[in-house]
Protein backbone atom coordinates (compact mmCIF):
# COMPACT_ATOMS: atom_id res chain seq x y z
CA UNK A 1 0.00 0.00 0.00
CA UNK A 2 2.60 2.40 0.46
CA UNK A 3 4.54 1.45 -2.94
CA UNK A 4 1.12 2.15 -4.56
CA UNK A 5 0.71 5.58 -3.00
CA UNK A 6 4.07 6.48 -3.68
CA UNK A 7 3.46 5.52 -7.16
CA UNK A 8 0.53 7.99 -7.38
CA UNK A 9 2.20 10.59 -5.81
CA UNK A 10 4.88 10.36 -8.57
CA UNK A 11 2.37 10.92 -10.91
CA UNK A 12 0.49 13.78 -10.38
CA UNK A 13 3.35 16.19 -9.50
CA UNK A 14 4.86 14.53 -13.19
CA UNK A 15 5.42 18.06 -14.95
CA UNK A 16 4.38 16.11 -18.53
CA UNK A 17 0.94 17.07 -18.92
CA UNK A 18 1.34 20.74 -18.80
CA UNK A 19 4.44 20.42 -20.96
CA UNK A 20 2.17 18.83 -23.45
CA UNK A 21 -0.31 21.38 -23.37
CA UNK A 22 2.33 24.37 -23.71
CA UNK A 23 3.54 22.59 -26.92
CA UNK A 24 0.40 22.34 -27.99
CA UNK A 25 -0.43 25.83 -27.84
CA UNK A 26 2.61 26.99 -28.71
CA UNK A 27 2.30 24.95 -31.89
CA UNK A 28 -0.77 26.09 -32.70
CA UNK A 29 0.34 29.70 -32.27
CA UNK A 30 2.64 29.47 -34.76
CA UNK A 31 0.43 27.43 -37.20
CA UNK A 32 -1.90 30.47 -36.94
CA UNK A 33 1.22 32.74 -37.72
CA UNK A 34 2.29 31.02 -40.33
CA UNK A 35 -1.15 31.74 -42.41
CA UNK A 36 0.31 33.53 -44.79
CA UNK A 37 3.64 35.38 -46.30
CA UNK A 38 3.87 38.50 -48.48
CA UNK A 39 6.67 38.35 -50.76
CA UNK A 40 7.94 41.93 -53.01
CA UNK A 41 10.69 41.87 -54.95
CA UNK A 42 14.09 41.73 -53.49
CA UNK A 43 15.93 44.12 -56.33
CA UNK A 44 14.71 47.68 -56.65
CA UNK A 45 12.41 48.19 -59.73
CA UNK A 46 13.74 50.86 -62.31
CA UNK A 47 11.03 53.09 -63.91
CA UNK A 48 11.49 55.90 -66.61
CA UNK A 49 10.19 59.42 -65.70
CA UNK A 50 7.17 59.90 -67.64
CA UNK A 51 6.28 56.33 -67.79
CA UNK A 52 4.62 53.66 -65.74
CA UNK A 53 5.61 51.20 -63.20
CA UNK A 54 4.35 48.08 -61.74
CA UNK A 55 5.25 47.12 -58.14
CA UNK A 56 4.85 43.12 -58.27
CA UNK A 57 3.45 41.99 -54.26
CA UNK A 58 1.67 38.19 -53.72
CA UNK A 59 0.81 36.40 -50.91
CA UNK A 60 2.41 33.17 -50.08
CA UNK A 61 0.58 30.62 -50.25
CA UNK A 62 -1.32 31.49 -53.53
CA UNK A 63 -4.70 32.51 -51.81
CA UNK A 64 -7.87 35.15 -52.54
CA UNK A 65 -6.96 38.29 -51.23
CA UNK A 66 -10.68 39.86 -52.70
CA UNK A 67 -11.43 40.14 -48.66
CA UNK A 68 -8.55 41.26 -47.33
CA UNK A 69 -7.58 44.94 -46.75
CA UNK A 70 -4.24 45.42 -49.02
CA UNK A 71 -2.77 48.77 -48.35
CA UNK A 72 0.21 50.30 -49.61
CA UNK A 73 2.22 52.93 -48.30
CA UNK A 74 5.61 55.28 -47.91
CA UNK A 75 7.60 55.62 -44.63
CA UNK A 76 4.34 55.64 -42.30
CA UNK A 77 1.15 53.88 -42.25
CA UNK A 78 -1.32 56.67 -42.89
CA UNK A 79 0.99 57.72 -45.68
CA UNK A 80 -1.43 56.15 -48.13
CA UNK A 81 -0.37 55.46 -52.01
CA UNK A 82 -3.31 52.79 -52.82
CA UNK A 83 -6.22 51.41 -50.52
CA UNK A 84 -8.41 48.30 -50.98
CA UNK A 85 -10.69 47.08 -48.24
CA UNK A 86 -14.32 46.11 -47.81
CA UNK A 87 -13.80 44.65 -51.21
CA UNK A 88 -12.65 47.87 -53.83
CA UNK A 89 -10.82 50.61 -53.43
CA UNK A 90 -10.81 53.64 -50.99
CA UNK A 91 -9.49 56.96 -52.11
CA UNK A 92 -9.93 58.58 -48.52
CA UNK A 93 -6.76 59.29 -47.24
CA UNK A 94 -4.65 58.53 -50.20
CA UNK A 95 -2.01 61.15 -50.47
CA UNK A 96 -2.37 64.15 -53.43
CA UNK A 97 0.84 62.93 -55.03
CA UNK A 98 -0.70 60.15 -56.19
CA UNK A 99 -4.53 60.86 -56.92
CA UNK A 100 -5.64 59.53 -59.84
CA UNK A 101 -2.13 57.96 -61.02
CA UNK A 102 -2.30 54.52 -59.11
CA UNK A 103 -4.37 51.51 -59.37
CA UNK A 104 -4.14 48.41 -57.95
CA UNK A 105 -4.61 45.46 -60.78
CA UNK A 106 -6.77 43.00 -59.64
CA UNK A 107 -6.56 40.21 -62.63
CA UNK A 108 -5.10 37.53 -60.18
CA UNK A 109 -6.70 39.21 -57.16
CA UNK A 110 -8.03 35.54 -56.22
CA UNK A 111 -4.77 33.88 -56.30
CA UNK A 112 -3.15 36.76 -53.93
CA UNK A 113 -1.32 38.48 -56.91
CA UNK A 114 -1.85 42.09 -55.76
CA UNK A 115 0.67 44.74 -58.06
CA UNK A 116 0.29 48.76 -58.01
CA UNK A 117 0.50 50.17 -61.14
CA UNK A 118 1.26 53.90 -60.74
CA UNK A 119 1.40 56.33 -63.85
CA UNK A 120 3.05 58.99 -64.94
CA UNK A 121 6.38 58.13 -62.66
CA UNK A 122 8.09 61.40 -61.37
CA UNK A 123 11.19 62.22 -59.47
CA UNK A 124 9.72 62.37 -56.07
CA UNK A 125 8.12 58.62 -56.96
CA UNK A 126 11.39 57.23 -55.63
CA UNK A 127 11.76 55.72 -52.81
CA UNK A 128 10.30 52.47 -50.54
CA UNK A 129 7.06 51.20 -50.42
CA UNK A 130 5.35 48.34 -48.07
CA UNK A 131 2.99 46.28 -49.25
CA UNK A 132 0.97 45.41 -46.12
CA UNK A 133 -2.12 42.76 -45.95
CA UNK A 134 -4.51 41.97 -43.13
CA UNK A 135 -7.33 39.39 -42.85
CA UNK A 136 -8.81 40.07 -39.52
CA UNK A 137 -6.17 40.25 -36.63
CA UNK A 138 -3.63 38.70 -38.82
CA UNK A 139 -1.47 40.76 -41.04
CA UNK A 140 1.85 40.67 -43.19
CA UNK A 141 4.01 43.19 -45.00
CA UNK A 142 7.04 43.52 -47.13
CA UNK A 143 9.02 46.32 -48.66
CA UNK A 144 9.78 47.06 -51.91
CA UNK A 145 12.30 49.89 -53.53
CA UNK A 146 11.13 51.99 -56.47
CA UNK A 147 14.36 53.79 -58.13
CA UNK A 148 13.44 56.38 -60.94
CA UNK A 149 15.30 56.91 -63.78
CA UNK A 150 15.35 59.98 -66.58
CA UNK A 151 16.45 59.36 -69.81
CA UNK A 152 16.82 63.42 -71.18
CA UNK A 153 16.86 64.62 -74.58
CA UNK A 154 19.40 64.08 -77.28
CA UNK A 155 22.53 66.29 -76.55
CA UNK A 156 22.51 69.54 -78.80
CA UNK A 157 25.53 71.02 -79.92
CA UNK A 158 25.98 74.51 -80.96
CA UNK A 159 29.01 76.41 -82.49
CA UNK A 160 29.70 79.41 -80.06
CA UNK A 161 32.15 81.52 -81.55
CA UNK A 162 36.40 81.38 -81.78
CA UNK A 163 38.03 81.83 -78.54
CA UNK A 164 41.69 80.61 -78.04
CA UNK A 165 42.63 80.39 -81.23
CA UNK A 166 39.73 77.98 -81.67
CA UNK A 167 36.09 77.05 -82.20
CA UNK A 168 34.03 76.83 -79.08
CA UNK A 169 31.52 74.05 -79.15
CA UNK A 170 28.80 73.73 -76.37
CA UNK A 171 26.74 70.40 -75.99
CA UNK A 172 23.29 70.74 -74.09
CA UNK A 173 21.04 68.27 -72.74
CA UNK A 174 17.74 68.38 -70.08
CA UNK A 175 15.44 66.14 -68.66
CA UNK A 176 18.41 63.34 -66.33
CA UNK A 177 18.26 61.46 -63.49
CA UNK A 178 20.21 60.86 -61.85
CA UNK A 179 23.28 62.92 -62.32
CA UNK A 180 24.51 61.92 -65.83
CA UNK A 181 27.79 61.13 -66.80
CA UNK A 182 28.98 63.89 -69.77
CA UNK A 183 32.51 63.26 -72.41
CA UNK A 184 33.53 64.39 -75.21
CA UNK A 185 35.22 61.72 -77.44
CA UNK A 186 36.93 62.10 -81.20
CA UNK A 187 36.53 59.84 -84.13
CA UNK A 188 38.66 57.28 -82.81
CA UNK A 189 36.76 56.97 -79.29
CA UNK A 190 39.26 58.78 -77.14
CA UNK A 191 38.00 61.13 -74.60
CA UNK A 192 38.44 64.54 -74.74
CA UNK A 193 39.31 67.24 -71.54
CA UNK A 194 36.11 69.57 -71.26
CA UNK A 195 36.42 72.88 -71.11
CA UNK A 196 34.18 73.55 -68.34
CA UNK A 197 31.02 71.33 -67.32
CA UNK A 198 28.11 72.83 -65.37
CA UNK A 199 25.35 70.68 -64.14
CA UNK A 200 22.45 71.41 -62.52
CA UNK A 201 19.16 70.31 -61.19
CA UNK A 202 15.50 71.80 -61.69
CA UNK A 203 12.64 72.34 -59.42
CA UNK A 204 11.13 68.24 -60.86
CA UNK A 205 14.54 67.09 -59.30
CA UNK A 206 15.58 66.30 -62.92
CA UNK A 207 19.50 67.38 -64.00
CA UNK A 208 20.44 69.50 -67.33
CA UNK A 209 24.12 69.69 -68.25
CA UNK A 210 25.89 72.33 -70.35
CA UNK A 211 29.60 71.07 -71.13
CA UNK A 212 32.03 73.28 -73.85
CA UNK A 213 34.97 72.36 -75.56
CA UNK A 214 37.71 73.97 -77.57
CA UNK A 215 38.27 72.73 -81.43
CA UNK A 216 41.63 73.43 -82.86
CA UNK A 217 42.37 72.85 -86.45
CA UNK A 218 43.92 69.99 -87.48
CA UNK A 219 43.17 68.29 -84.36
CA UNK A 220 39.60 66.43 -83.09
CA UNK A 221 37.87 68.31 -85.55
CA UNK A 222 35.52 65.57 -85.86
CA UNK A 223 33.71 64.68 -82.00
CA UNK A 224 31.23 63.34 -80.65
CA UNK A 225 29.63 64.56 -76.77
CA UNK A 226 28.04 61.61 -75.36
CA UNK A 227 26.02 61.36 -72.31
CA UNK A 228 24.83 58.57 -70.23
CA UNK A 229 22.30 56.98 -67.46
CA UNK A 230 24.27 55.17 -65.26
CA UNK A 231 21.24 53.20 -64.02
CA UNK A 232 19.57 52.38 -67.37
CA UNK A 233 23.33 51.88 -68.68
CA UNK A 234 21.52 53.72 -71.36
CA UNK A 235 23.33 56.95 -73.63
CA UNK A 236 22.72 59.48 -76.05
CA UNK A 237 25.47 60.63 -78.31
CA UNK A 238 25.54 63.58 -80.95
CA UNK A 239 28.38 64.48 -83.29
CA UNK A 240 29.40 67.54 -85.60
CA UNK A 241 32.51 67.79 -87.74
CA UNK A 242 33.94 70.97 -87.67
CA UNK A 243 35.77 71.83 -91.20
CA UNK A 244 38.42 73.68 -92.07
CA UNK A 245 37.17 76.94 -93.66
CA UNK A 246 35.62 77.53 -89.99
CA UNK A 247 38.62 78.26 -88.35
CA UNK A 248 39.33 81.71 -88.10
CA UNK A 249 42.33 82.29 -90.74
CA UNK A 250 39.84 84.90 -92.99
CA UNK A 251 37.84 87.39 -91.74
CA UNK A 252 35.55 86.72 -88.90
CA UNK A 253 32.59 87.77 -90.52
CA UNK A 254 32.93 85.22 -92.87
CA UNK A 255 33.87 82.26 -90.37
CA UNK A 256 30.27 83.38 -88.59
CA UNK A 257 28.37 82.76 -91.41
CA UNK A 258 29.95 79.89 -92.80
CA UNK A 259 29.37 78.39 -88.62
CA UNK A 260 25.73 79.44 -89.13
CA UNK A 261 25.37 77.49 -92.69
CA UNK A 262 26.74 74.42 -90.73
CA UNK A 263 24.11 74.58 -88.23
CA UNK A 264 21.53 75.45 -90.30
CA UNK A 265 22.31 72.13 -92.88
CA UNK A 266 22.68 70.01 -89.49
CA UNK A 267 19.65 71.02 -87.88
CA UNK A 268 18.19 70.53 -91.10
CA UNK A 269 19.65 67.14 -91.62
CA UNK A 270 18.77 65.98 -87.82
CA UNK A 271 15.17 67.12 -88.62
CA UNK A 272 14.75 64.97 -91.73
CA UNK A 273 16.46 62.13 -89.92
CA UNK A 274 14.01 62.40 -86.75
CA UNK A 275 11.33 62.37 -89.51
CA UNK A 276 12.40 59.31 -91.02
CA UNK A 277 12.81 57.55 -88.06
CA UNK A 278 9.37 58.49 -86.35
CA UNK A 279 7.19 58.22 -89.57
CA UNK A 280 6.23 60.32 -92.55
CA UNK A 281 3.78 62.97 -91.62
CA UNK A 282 2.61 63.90 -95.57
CA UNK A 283 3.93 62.19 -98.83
CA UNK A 284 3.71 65.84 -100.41
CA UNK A 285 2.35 69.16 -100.20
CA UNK A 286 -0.16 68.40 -102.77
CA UNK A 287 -1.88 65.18 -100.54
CA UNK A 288 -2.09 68.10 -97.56
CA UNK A 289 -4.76 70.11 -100.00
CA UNK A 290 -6.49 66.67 -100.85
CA UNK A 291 -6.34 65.73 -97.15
CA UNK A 292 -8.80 69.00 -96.40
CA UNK A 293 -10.27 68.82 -99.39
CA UNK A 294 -11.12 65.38 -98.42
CA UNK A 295 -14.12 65.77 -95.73
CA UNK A 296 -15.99 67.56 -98.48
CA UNK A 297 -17.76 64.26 -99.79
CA UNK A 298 -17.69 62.48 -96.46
CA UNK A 299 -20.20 61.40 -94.49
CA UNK A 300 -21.11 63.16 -91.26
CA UNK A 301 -21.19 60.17 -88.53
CA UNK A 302 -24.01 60.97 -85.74
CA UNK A 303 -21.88 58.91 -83.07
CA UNK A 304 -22.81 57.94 -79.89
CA UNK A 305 -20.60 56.04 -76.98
CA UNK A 306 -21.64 52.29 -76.60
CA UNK A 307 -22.16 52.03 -72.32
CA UNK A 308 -21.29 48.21 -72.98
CA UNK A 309 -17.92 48.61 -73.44
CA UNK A 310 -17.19 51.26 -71.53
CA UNK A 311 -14.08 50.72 -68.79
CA UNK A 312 -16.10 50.89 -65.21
CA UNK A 313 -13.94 53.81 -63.80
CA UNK A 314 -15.53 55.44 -67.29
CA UNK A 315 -19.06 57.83 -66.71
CA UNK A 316 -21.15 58.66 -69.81
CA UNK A 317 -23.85 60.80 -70.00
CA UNK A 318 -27.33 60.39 -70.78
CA UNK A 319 -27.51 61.32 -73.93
CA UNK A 320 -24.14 58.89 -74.66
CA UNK A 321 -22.55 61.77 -75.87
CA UNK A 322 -19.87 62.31 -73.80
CA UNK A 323 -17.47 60.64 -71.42
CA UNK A 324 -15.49 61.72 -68.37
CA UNK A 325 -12.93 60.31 -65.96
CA UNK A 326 -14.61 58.61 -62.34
CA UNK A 327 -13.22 59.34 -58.88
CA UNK A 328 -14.30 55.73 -58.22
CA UNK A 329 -14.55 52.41 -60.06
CA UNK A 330 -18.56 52.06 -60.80
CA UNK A 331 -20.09 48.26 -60.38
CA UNK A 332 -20.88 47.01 -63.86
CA UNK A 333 -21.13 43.63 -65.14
CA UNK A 334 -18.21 42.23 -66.40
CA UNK A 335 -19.52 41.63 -69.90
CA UNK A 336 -17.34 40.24 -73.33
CA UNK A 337 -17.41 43.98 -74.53
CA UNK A 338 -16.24 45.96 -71.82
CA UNK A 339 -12.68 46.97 -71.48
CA UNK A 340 -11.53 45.69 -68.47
CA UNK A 341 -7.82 47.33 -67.81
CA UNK A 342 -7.45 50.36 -70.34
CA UNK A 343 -9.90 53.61 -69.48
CA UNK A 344 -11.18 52.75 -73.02
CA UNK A 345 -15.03 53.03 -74.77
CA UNK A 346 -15.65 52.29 -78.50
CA UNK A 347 -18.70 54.28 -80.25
CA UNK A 348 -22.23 52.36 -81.22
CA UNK A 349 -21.28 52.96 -84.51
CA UNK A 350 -19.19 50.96 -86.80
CA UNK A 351 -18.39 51.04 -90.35
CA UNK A 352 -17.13 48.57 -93.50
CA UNK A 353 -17.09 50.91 -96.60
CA UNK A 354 -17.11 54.12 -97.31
CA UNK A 355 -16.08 57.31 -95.98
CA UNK A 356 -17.05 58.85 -92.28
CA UNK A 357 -16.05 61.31 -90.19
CA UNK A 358 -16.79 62.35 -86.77
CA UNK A 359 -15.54 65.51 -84.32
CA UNK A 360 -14.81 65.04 -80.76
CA UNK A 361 -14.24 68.35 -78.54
CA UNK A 362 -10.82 67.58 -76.25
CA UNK A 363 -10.77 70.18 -73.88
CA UNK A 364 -10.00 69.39 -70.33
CA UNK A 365 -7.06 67.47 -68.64
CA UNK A 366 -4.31 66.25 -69.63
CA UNK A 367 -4.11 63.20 -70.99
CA UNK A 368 -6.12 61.29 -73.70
CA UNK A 369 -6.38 59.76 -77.09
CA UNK A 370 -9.33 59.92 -80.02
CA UNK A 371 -9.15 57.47 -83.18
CA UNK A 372 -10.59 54.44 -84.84
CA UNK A 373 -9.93 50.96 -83.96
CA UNK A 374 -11.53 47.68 -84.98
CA UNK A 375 -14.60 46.25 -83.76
CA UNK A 376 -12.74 43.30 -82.26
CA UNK A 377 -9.84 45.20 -80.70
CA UNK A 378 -8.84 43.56 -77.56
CA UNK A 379 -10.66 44.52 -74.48
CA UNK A 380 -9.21 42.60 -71.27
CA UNK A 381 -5.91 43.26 -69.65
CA UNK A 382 -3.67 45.61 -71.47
CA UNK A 383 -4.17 46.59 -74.81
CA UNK A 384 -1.26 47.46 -77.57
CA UNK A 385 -2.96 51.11 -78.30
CA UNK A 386 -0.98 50.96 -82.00
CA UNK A 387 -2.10 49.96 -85.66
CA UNK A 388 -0.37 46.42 -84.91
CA UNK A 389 -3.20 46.13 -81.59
CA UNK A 390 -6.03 47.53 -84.23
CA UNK A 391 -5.94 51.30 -82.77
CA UNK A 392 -5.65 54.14 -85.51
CA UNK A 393 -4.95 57.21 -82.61
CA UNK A 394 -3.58 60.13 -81.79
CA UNK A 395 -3.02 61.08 -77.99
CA UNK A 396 -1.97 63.95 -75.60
CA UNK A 397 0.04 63.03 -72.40
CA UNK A 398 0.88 64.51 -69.63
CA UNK A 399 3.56 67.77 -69.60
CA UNK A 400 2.04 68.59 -73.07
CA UNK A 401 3.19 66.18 -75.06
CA UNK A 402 1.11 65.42 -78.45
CA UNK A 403 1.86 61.93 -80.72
CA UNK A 404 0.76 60.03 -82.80
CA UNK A 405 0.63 56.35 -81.30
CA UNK A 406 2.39 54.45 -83.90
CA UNK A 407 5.05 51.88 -83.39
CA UNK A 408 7.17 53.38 -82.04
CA UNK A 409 5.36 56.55 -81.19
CA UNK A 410 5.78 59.64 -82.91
CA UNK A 411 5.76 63.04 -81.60
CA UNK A 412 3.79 65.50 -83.48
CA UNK A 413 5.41 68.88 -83.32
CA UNK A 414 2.39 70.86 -83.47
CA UNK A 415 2.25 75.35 -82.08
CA UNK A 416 -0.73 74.17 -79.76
CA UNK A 417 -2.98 71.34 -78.65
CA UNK A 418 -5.69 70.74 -81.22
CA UNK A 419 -9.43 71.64 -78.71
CA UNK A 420 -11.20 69.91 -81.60
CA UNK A 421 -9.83 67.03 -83.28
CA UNK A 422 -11.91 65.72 -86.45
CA UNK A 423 -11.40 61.89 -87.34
CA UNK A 424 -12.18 60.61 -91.01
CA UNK A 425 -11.79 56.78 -91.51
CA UNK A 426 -11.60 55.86 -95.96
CA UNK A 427 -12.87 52.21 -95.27
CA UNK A 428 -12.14 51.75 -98.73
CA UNK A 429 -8.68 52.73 -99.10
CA UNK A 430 -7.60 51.69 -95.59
CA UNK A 431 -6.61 55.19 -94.32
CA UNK A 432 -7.29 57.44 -90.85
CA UNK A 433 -6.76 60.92 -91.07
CA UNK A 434 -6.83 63.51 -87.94
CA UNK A 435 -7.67 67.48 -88.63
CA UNK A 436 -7.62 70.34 -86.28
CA UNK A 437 -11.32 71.43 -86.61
CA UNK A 438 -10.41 74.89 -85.06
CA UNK A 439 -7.69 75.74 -87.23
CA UNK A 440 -8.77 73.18 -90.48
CA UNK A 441 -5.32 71.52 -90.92
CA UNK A 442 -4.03 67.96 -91.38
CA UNK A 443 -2.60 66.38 -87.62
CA UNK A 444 -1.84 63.26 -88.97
CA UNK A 445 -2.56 60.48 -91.74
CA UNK A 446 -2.09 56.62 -91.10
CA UNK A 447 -1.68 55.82 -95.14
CA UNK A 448 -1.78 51.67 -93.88
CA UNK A 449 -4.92 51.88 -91.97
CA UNK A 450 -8.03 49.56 -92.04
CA UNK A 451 -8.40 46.63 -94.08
CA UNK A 452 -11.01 47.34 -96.67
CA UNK A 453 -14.59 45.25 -95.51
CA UNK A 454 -13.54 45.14 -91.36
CA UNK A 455 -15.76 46.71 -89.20
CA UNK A 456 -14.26 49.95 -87.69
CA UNK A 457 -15.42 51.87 -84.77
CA UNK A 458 -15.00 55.32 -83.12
CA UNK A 459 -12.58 54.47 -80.24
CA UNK A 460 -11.82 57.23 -77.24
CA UNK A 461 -9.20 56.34 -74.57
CA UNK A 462 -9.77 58.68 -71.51
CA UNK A 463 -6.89 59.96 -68.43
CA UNK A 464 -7.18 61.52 -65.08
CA UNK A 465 -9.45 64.45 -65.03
CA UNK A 466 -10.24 64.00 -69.21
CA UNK A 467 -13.50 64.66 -70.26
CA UNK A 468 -14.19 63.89 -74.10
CA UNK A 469 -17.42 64.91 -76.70
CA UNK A 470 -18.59 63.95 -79.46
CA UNK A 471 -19.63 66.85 -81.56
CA UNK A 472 -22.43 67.26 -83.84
């Protein structure tokens, strides 16, 4: 009897039952913390100023993250970039900076792929940003590193004057970042000692450089100045050959305007280049006349915007006449028709033969794009907005900038922004022309347009702030 109750006494002051229970817990904790992961990217992600930038963020393991509250943010919690809770987004909060330039792309929302896309990157973009998720009381974040990179304009040279017994040549570029690396280098590739190198940075954080040199006769008369993005890796190089006659052994009067000939036959020369490059505007002065001339015996399109296709962050008005940028996304079913990614919305209307023409007034913000595209342009995820993707466009972006979107884009150096831009689609001979209605003169012609006998619609692509009409 005593072994027995000595036996018994052993075992209830045994410490293995609560150790039990603590692992139990303990394990059970950590299952519980363990729910999920969020995972960034470890590199920092370049972007070009200007253009757009996707931060990749996803939840490991792959789960729906429609119920969650994603949130990302800056240095402190409250400094909001993009907020989604309660199932869309929340623009309460969300810092200036960023209104209308960030959205949060919710194609693999259900498998706990949740990217910002934010447009229009600028200088003060750079930086980190957390990507922070919570479900309930559970939450995970990570960080990621935006860097921002400006890739300026081509370097211009200009022929200063004779000093020293030489030419003085200046190269000027605008629009780096970050600080950009700036040589001069001869024919064969060796660098040349600068005469003096000043650069500086604007109020939008981005750097311009001014470098000069001295030419001598009979030595580096042909260069090159050369400047380069350290973080793209990425440079832009001009050249001018400086000939003998320039040098001053006649009378300076007559260097000066043989310099100024030179400049004029390069800029000249660079101009036709660029033009080559970028696309033909006009075949001729003659097809500029027939261009205007053109609308005469056209058609008059009464077009009207088709709600069916319209992107949901889109708002139309009654009468389907016109179409302005939303503050918020609206809930619309998620039809075939309707673009789904790009702030797009193709007119009722669509044509096979013939020729039509319809007006659309532009006034108001400051970016967006009118044109023609086909009726089965592509409307989920992003869209190629080019003649390859079946878009016949031109567009205005934002800091003024006017093109026509080709492949690759060209710039259309026009005094002023057309208010009124008049579209006329030849179904028969496969061509899209653009008109300033104001001022009645040719914008731009795609001469490989349409394919005779496809259906072609009026096609309107709208930014932050846009609002677009269609004219009678």
């Amino acid at each position: 009897m005593k072994i027995l109750s000595f036996c018994h006494s052993s075992r209830a002051s045994s410490p293995l039952p609560g150790f039990i229970v603590f692992f139990l817990t303990l394990y059970g904790h950590k299952m519980e913390s363990a729910k999920f992961t969020v995972i960034g990217h470890q590199d920092p992600i370049t972007a070009i100023v200007g253009q757009e930038a996707v931060l990749p963020c996803h939840l490991s393991p792959p789960m729906s993250a429609a119920n969650m509250e994603v949130r990302w943010f800056r240095s402190q919690f409250l400094s909001i970039v993009h907020l989604y809770r309660n199932g869309k987004d929340q623009y309460e909060g969300q810092m200036p900076e960023y209104r209308g330039r960030t959205e949060l792309l919710k194609a693999g929302l259900t498998n706990g792929n949740i990217p910002l896309r934010i447009l229009n990157i600028r200088r003060s973009d750079e930086g980190q940003y957390h990507c922070f998720v919570e479900e309930d009381t559970f939450y995970k974040e990570t960080v990621l590193e935006l860097r921002v990179a400006g890739l300026g304009s081509a370097p211009l040279i200009s022929v200063e004057g004779h000093q020293d017994g030489g030419i003085q040549v200046v190269c000027r570029s605008a629009g780096w970042y970050p600080e950009p690396k700036v040589l001069w280098r001869d024919l064969s590739g060796r660098r040349l000692p600068s005469l003096s190198e000043v650069i500086s940075q604007r109020d939008n954080g981005l750097f311009e450089t001014e470098t000069a040199l001295i030419v001598k006769e009979h030595s580096n008369q042909n260069l090159s100045c050369c400047i380069r993005n350290t973080v793209l890796n990425q440079e832009k190089e001009s050249a001018v050959y400086i000939a003998d006659p320039f040098f001053p052994r006649v009378n300076p009067w007559m260097v000066a305007l043989s310099v100024i000939l030179g400049i004029l036959f390069g800029f000249t020369g660079f101009t036709v280049c660029l033009f080559k490059m970028k696309g033909k505007l006009t075949e001729e002065v003659g097809k500029l006349t027939a261009a205007l001339g053109w609308r005469r015996s056209v058609e008059q399109a009464n077009a009207t915007l088709d709600p069916d296709t319209a992107h949901p962050r889109l708002v139309l008005s009654e009468d389907r006449k016109s179409v302005r940028w939303g503050d918020t996304r609206q809930h619309l079913p998620d039809n075939p028709e309707r673009f789904d990614s790009d702030l797009c919305v193709l007119g009722c209307e669509g044509f096979t033969s013939g020729r039509h023409c319809w007006e659309v007034e532009v006034g108001g913000g400051e970016s967006w794009a009118v044109g023609a595209a086909r009726e089965s342009v592509g409307r989920k995820g992003r869209i190629s907005r080019s003649p390859e993707g079946g878009i016949w466009a031109v567009q205005c972006w934002w800091g003024g900038q006017f093109r026509a979107l080709t492949d690759p884009e060209a710039p259309l150096p026009l005094p002023r922004i057309p208010s009124r831009i008049r579209v006329c689609l030849d179904c028969d001979r496969g061509q899209v022309t653009f008109i300033d209605a104001g001022e009645e003169t040719l914008i731009f012609t795609f001469l490989s347009g349409p394919i005779p006998g496809e259906r072609i619609r009026p096609w309107l692509w709208v930014g932050s702030g846009a609002q677009l009409i269609l004219c009678p």
